[in-house]
Protein backbone atom coordinates (compact mmCIF):
# COMPACT_ATOMS: atom_id res chain seq x y z
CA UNK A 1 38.94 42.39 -2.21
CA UNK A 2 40.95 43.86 -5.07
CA UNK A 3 39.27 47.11 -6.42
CA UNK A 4 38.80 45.42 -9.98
CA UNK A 5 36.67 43.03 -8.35
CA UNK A 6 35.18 45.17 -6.09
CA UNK A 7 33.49 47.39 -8.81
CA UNK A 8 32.38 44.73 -11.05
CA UNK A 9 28.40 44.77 -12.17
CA UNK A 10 26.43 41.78 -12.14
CA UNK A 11 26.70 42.26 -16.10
CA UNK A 12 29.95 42.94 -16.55
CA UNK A 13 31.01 39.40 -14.34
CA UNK A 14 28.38 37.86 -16.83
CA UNK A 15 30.14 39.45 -19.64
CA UNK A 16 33.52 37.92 -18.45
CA UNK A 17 32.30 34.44 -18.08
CA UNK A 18 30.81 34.08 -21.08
CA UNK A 19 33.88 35.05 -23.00
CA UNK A 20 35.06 31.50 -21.28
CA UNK A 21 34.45 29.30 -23.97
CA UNK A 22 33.25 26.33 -21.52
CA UNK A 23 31.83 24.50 -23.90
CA UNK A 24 31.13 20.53 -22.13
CA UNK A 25 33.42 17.64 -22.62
CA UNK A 26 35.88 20.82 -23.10
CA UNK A 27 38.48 22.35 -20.40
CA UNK A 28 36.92 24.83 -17.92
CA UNK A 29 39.90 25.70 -15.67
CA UNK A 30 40.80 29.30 -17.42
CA UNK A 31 36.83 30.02 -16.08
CA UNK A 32 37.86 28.07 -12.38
CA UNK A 33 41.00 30.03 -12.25
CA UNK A 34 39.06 33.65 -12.28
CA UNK A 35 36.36 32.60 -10.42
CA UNK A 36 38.81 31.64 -7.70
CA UNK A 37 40.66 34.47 -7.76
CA UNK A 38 37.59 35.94 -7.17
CA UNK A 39 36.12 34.26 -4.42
CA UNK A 40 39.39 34.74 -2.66
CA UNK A 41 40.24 38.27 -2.66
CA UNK A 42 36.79 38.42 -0.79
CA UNK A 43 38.16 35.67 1.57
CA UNK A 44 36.60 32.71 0.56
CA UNK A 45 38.05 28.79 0.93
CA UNK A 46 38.28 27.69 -2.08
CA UNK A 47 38.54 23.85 -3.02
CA UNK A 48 39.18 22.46 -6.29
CA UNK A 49 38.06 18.96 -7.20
CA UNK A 50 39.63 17.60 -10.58
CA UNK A 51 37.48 15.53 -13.14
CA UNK A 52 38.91 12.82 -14.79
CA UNK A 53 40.30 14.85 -18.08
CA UNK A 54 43.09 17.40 -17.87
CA UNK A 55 41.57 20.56 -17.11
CA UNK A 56 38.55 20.04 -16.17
CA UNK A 57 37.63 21.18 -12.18
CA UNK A 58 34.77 21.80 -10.38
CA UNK A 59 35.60 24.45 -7.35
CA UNK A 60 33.55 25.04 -3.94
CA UNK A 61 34.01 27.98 -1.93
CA UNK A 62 32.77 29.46 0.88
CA UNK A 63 32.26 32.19 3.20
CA UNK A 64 32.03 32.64 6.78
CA UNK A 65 31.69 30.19 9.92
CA UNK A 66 32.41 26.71 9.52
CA UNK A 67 29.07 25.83 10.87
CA UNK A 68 26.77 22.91 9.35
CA UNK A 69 23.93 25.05 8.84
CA UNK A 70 24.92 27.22 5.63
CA UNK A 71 23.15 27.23 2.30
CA UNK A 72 24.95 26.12 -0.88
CA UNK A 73 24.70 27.86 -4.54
CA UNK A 74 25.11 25.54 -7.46
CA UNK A 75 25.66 26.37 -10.66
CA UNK A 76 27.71 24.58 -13.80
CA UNK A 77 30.03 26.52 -15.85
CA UNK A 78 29.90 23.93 -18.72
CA UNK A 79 27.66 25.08 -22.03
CA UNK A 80 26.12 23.26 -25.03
CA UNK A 81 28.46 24.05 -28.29
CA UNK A 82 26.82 26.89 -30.64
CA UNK A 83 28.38 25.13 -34.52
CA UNK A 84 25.20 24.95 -36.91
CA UNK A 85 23.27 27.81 -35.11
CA UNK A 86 22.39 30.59 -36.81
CA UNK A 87 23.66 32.92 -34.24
CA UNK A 88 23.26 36.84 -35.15
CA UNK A 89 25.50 37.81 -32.77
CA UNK A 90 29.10 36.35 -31.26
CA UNK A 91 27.98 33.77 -28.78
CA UNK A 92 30.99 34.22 -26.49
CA UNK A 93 30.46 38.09 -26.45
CA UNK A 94 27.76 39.42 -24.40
CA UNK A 95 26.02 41.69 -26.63
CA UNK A 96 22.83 43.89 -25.45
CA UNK A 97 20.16 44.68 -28.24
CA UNK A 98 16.36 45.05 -27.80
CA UNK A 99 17.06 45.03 -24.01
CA UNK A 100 17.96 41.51 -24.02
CA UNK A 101 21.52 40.17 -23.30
CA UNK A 102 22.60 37.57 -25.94
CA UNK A 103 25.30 34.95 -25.26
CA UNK A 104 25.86 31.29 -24.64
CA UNK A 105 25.04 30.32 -20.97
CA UNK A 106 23.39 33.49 -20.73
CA UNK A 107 20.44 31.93 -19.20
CA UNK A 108 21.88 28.47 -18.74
CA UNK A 109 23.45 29.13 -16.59
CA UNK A 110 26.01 31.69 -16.33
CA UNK A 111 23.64 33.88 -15.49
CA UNK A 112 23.09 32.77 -11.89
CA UNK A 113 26.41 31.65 -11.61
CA UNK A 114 27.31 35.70 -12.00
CA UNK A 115 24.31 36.51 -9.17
CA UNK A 116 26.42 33.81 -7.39
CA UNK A 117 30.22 36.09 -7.28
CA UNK A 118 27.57 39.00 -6.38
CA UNK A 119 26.32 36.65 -3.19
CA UNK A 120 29.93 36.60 -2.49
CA UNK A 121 30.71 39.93 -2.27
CA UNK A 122 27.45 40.44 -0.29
CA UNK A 123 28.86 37.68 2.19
CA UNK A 124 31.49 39.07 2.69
CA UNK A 125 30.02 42.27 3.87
CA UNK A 126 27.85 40.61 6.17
CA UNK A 127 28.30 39.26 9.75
CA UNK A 128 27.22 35.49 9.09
CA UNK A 129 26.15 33.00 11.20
CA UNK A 130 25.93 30.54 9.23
CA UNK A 131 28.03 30.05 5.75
CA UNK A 132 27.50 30.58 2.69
CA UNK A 133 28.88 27.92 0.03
CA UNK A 134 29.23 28.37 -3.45
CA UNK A 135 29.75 24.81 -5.94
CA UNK A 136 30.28 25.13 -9.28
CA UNK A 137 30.89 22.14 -11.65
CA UNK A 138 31.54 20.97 -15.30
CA UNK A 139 30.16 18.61 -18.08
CA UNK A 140 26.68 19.21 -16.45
CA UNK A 141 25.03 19.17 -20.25
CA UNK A 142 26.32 15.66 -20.71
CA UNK A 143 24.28 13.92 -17.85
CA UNK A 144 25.44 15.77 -14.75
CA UNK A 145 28.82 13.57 -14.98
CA UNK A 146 31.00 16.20 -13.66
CA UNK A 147 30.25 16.87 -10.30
CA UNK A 148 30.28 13.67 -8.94
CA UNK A 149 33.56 13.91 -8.27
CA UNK A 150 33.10 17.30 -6.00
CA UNK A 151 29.77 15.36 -4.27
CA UNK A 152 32.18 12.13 -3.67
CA UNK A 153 34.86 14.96 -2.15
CA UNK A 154 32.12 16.41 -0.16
CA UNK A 155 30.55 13.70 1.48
CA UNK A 156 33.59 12.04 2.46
CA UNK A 157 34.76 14.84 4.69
CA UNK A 158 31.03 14.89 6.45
CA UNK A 159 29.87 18.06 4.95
CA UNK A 160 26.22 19.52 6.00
CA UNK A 161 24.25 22.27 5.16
CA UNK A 162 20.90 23.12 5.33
CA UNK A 163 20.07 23.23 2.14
CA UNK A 164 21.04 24.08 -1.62
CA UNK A 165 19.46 26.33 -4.46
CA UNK A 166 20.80 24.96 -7.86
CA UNK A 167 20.57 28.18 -9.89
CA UNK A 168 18.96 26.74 -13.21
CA UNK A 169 16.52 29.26 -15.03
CA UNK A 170 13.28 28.66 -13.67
CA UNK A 171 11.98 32.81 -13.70
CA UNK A 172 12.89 32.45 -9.94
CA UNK A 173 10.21 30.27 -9.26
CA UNK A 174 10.77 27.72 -6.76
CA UNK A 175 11.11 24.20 -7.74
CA UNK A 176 10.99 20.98 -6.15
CA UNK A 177 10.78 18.19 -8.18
CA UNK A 178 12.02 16.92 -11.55
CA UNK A 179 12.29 13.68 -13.25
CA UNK A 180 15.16 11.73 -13.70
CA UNK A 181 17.23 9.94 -16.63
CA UNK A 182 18.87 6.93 -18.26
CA UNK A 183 20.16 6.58 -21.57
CA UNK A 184 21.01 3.78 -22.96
CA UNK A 185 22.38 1.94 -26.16
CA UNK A 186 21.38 -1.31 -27.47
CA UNK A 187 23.72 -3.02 -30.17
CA UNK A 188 22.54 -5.51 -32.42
CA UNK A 189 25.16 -8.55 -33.65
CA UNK A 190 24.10 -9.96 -36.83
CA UNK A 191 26.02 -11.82 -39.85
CA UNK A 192 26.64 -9.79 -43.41
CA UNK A 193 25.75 -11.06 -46.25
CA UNK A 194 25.08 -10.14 -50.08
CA UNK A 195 21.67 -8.45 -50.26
CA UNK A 196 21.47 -10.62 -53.37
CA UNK A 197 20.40 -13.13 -50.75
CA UNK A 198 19.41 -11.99 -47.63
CA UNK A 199 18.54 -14.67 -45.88
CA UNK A 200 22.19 -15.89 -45.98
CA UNK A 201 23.04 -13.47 -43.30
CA UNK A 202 21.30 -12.01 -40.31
CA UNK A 203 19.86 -8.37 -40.50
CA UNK A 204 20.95 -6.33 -37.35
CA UNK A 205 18.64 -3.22 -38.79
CA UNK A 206 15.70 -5.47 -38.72
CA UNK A 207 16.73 -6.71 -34.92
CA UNK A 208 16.73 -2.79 -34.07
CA UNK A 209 13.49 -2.09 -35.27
CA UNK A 210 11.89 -4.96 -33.08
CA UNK A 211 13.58 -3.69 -30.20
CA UNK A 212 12.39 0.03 -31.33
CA UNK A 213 8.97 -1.23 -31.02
CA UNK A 214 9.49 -2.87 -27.55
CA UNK A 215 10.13 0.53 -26.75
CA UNK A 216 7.69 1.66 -27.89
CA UNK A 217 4.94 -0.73 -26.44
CA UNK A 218 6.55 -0.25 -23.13
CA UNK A 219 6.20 3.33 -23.13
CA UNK A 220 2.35 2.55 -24.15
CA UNK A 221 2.70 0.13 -20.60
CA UNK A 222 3.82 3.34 -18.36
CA UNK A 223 1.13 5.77 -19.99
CA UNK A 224 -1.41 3.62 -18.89
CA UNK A 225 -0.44 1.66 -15.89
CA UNK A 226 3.11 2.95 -14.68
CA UNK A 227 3.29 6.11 -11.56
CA UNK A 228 1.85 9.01 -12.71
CA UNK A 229 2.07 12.90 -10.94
CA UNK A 230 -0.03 15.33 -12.23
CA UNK A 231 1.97 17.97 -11.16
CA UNK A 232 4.53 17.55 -14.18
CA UNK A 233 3.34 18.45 -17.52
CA UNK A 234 4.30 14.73 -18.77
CA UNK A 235 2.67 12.95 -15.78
CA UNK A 236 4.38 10.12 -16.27
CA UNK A 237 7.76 8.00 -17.39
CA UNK A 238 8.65 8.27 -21.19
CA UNK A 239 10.68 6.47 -23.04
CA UNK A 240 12.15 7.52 -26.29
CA UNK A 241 14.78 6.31 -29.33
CA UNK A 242 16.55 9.46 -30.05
CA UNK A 243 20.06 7.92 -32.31
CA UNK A 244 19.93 4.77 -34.45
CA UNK A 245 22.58 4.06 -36.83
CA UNK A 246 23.15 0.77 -38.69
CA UNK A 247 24.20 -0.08 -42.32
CA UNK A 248 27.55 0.50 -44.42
CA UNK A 249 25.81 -0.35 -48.32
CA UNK A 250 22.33 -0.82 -49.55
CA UNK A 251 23.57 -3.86 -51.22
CA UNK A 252 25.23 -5.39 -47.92
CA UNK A 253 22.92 -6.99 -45.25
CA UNK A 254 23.96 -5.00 -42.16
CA UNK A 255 26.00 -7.02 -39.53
CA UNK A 256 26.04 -3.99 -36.82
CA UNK A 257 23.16 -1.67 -35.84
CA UNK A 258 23.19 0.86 -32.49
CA UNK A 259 20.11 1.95 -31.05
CA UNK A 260 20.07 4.44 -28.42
CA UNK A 261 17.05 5.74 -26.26
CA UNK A 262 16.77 7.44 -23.22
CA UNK A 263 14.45 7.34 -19.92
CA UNK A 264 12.50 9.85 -18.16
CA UNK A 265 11.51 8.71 -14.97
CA UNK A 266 9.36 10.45 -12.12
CA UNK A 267 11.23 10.67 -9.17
CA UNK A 268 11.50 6.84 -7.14
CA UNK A 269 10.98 4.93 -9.82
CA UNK A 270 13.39 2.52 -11.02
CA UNK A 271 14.57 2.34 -14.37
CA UNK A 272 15.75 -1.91 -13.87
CA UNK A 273 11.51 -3.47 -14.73
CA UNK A 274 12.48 -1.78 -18.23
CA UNK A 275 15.58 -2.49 -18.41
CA UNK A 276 14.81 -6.46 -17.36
CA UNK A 277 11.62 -6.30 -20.19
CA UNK A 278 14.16 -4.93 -22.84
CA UNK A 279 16.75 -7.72 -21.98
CA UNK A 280 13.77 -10.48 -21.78
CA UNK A 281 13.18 -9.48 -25.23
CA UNK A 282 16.29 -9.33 -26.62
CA UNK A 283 16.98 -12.63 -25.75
CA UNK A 284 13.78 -13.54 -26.95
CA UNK A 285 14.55 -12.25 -30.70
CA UNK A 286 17.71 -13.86 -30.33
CA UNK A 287 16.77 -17.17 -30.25
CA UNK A 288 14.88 -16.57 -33.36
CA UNK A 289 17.84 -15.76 -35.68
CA UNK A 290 20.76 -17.35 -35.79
CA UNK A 291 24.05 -15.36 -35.35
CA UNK A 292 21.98 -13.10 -33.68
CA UNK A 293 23.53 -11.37 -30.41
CA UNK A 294 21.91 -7.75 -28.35
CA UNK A 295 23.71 -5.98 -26.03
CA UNK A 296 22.00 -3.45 -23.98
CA UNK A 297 24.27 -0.92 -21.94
CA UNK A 298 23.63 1.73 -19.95
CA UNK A 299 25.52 5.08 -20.69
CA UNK A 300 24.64 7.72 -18.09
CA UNK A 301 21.94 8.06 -15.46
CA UNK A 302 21.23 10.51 -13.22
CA UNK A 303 18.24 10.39 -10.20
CA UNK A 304 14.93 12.95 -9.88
CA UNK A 305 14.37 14.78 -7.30
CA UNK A 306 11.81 15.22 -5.01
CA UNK A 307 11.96 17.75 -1.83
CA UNK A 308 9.07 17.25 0.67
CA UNK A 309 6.54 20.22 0.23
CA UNK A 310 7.15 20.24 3.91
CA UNK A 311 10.88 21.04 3.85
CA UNK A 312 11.69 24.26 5.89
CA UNK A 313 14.08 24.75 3.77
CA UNK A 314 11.61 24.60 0.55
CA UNK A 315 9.45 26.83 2.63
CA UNK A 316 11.95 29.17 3.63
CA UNK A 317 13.01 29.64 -0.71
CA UNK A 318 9.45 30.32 -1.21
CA UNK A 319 9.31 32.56 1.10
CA UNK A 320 12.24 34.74 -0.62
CA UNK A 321 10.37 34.06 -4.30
CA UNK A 322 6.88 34.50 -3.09
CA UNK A 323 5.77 31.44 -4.72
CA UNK A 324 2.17 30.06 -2.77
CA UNK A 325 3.12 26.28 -4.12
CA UNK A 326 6.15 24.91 -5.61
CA UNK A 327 6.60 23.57 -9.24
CA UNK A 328 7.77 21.08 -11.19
CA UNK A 329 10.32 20.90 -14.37
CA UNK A 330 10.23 18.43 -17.10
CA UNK A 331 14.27 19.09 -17.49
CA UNK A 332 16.45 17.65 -15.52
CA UNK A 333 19.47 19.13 -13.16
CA UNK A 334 22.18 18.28 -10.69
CA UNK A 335 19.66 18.42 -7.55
CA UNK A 336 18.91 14.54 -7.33
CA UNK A 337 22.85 14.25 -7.20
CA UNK A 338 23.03 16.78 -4.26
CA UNK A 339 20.29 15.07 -2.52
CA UNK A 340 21.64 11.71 -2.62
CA UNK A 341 25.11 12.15 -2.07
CA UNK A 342 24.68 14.66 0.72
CA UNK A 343 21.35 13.91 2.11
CA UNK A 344 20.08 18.22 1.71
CA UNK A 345 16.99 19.24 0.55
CA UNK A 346 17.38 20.83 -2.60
CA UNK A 347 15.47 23.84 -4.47
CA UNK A 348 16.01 24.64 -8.24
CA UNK A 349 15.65 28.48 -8.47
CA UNK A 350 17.03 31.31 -11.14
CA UNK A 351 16.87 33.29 -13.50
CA UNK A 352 16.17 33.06 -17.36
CA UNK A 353 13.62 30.79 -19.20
CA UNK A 354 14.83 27.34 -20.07
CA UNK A 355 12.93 27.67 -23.19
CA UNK A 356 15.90 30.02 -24.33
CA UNK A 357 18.90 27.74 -23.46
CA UNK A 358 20.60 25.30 -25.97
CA UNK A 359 19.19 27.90 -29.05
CA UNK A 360 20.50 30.42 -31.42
CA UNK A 361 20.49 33.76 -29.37
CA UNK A 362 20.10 32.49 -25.92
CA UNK A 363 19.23 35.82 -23.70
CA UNK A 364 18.70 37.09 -20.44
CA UNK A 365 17.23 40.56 -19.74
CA UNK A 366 18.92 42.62 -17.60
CA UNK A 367 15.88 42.85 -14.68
CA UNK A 368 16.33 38.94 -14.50
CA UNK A 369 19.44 39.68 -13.47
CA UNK A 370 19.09 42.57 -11.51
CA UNK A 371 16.38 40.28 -10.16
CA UNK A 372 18.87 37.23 -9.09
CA UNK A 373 21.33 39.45 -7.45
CA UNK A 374 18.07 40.39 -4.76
CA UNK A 375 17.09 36.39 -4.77
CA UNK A 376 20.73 35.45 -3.62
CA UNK A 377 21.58 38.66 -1.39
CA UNK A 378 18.37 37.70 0.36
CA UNK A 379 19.77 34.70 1.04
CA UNK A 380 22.79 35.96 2.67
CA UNK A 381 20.39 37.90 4.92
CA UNK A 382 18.79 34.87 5.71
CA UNK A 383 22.15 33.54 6.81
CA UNK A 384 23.15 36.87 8.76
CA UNK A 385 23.13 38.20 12.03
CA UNK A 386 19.82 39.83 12.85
């Protein structure tokens, strides 16, 4: 390992990668390239998996024997953009004040993904039996759509491991479960007219707002008879319109209108009854109006997750954190992904708050830090010679 790497800080890696402006549906590879050049001046393989735009990669490394019994550490490198915040300091420069460390990705999630290089350098001090793997991905905050293509990579070469820790800020409490999601957009075909009269045409706004209230009425449906768990602060599925947009004059009856909503969905339940009820109604409100037409497409999904409280693996994480029970998170991550494409248990576990991310003058105190850098190297011990 080169001596510049050698001597970097937990804070000072976190100050270099959030000067990466990573922000998602943007390119990530200046961030890749250091982080590889990292990883492999301590001896790390390194893999990079391309997305599907031009500089975009997600990279997995890792560290001693090629044995199927390692632990992976998952973090994205991707962040939500900062325009309309009212920052009060530069979101890209790490900037201590108050004891808190301000910058983007600070505590989502940079912040483990820095206690992740330090797990590396740990590693690779160690005598390991088993390996350590580090996975990092991209476009993350836009539905997990960026490491798919590093899961698809992974499980078509057979890789195992005993388990993975994605790194999302959870003040190192162990986490097993988390609901999953769907958006969706439904579009609404009508006929324009002259608002002088109406009924000539065929008013996609109005079409939208029945189909809002189907929503609506079917959310009522899961709050009272869909699966509920108790152990989530929601205990059950939600459905929600978040974007409608439809119009181009007041004096023009609207032809086009877009609804979209999204689904949150405990873990094993299937997003297709709604879906079928939504479609049963559109066509339903269709045959009402003529020149009428709905559309209802699906735009990004991603599953829950659900470890076993009886996973070793779950058990062993706790273990490190000290946690008597794990928890559950109403925000979702990349674990489902990991499960089903790779058939792991998976733990969410790191730190920072999640109540900080996505604001104005995310932070991270330094013990949180100082704190993840003890959660990961105790990891590597787990994975070391006794």
């Amino acid at each position: 390992m080169t001596a510049d790497f050698h001597d970097l800080s937990v804070r000072e890696i976190l100050d270099r990668l959030i000067a990466f402006r990573t922000l998602c549906r943007t390119e990530n590879a200046e961030l890749i390239d250091w982080v590889e050049t990292f990883l492999r001046s301590l001896g790390a393989r390194c893999h990079r998996v391309p997305g599907k735009e031009a500089g975009q990669f997600n990279l997995f490394a890792s560290i001693g024997p090629d044995t199927p019994d390692g632990v992976v550490l998952s973090a994205h490198s991707d962040v939500v953009p900062v325009e309309g915040q009212p920052w009060t300091t530069d979101p890209f420069v790490l900037t201590e004040r108050d004891g808190k460390l301000y910058g983007r990705g600070s505590s989502d999630m940079k912040g483990f993904l820095a206690c992740m290089l330090m797990a590396a350098c740990h590693a690779a001090r160690s005598s390991l039996r088993a390996p350590l793997h580090l996975a990092i991905s991209h476009d993350e905050e836009i539905g997990c759509v960026g490491v798919h293509s590093l899961l698809r990579d992974l499980a078509a070469n057979g890789f195992q491991a005993q388990g993975c820790v994605i790194g999302e800020p959870t003040g190192l409490h162990a986490v097993s479960g988390h609901k999953g999601k769907l958006a969706a957009r439904i579009t609404c075909h009508g006929l324009a007219a002259h608002s002088a009269n109406p009924s000539r045409g065929c008013n996609t706004i109005g079409l939208a707002t029945d189909m809002v209230k189907v929503i609506e009425a079917l959310q009522e449906e899961l709050k009272d008879a869909g699966a509920h768990d108790e152990s989530y602060e929601v205990p059950f599925s939600t459905l929600q319109v978040g974007l409608i947009r439809g119009g181009v004059a007041l004096n023009i009856v609207p032809d086009l209108c877009e609804v979209q909503f999204e689904m949150r969905l405990l873990p094993g339940v299937s997003p297709q009854p709604v879906l079928d009820r939504l479609r049963q109604e559109a066509d339903r409100l269709c045959a009402q109006h003529s020149h009428a037409r709905i559309e209802i497409e699906t735009l990004n999904t991603y599953p829950g997750l659900h470890t076993p409280d009886r996973s070793p693996f779950l058990h062993e994480i706790m273990r490190i954190t000290g946690d008597n029970a794990p928890s559950r998170i109403g925000f979702g991550t990349e674990g489902g992904l990991f499960h089903d494409y790779l058939d792991m248990p998976v733990v969410v576990c790191g730190p920072g708050s999640i109540d900080r991310a996505h604001k104005a003058d995310e932070f991270i105190l330094p013990e949180e830090l100082n704190t993840g850098v003890r959660f990961v190297e105790r990891i590597i011990d787990m994975l070391a010679h006794s």
